[in-house]
C-alpha atoms as a PDB file:
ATOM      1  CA  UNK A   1     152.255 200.260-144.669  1.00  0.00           C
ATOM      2  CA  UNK A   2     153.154 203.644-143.483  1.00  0.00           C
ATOM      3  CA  UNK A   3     151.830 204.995-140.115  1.00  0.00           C
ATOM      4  CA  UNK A   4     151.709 208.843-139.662  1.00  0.00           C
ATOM      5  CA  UNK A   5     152.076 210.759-136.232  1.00  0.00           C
ATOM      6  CA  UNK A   6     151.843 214.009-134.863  1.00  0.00           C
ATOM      7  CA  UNK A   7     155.370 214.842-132.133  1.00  0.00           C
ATOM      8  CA  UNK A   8     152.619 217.360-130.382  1.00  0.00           C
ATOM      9  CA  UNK A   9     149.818 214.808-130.017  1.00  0.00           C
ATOM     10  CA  UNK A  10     148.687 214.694-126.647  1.00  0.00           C
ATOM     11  CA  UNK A  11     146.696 211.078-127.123  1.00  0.00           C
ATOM     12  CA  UNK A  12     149.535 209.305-129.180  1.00  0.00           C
ATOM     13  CA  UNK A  13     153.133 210.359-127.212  1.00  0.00           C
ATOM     14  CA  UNK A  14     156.154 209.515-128.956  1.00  0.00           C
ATOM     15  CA  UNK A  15     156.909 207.662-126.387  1.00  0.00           C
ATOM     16  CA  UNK A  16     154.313 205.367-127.960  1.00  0.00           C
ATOM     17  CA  UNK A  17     155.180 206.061-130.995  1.00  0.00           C
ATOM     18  CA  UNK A  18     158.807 204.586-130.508  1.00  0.00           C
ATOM     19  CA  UNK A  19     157.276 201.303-128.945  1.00  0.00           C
ATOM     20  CA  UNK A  20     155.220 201.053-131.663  1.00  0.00           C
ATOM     21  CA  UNK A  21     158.611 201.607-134.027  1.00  0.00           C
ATOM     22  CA  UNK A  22     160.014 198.912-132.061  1.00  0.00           C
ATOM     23  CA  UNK A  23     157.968 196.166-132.353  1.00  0.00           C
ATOM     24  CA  UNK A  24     156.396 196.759-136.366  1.00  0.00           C
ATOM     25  CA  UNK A  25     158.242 194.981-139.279  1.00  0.00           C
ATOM     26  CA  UNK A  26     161.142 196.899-140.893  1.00  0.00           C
ATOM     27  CA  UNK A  27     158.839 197.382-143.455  1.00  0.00           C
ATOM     28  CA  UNK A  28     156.538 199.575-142.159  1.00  0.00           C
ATOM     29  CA  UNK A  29     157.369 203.425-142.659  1.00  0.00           C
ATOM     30  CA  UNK A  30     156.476 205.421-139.297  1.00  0.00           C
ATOM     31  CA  UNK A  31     156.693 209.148-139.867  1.00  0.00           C
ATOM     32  CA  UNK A  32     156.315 211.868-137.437  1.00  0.00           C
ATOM     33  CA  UNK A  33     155.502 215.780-137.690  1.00  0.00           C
ATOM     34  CA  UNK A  34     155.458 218.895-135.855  1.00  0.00           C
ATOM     35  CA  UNK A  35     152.125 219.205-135.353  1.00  0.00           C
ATOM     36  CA  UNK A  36     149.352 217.703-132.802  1.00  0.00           C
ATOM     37  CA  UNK A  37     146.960 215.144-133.169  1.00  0.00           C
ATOM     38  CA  UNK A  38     144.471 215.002-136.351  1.00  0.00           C
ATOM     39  CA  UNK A  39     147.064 217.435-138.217  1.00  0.00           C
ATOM     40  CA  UNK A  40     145.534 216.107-141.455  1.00  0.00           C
ATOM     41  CA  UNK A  41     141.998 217.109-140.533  1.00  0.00           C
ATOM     42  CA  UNK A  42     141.076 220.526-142.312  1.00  0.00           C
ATOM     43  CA  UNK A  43     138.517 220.723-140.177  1.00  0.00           C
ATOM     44  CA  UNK A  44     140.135 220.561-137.327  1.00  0.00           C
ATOM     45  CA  UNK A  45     142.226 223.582-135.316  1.00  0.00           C
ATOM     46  CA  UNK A  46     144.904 221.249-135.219  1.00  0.00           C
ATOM     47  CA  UNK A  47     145.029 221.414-139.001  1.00  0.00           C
ATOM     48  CA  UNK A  48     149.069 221.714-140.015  1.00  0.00           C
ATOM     49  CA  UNK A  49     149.691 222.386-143.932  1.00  0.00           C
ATOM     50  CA  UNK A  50     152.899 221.776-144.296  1.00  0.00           C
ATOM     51  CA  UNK A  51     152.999 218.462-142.490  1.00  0.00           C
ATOM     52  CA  UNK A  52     149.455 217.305-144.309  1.00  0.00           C
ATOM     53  CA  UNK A  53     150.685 218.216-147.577  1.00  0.00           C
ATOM     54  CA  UNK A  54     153.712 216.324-147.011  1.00  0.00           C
ATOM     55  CA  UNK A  55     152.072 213.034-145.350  1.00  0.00           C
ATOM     56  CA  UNK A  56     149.793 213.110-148.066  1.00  0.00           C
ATOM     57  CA  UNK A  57     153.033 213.080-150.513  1.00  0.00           C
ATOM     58  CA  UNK A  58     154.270 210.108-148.904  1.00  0.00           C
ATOM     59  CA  UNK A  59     151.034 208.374-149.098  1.00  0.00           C
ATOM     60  CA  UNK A  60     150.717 208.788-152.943  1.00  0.00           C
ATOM     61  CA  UNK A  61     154.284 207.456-153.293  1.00  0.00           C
ATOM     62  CA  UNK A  62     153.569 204.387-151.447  1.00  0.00           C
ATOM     63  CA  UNK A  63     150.381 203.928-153.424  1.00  0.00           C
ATOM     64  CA  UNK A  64     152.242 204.231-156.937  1.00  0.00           C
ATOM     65  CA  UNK A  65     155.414 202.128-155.946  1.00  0.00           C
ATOM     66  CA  UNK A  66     152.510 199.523-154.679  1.00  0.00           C
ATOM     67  CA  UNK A  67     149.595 199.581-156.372  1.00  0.00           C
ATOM     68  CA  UNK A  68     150.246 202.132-159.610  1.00  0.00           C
END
């Protein structure tokens, strides 16, 4: 599992985001960006390329180490 957050997201603070870190297995891959919430959202003003296009490059490798 990976998990994907935004260091300028106002409804997820990485605050959170390090309690959340603390109490998932050591399994789970927890990533963070500079960019605000819904930074994978091309709709969205909040939209951040170069953090999308890499979150989406992690993604992919997770798939193809897991599922192929």
């Amino acid at each position: 599992m990976q998990m994907h957050f935004g260091e300028k997201d106002q409804s997820i603070p990485l605050a959170d985001v390090e309690k959340i870190r603390a109490v998932v297995p050591s399994s789970v891959e927890i990533f963070t960006y500079p960019a605000g919430h819904a930074f994978n959202r091309d709709v969205w003003q909040s939209y951040e390329a170069v953090s999308a296009k890499l979150a989406r490059e992690r993604t992919l490798a997770l798939f193809r180490k897991h599922v192929g």
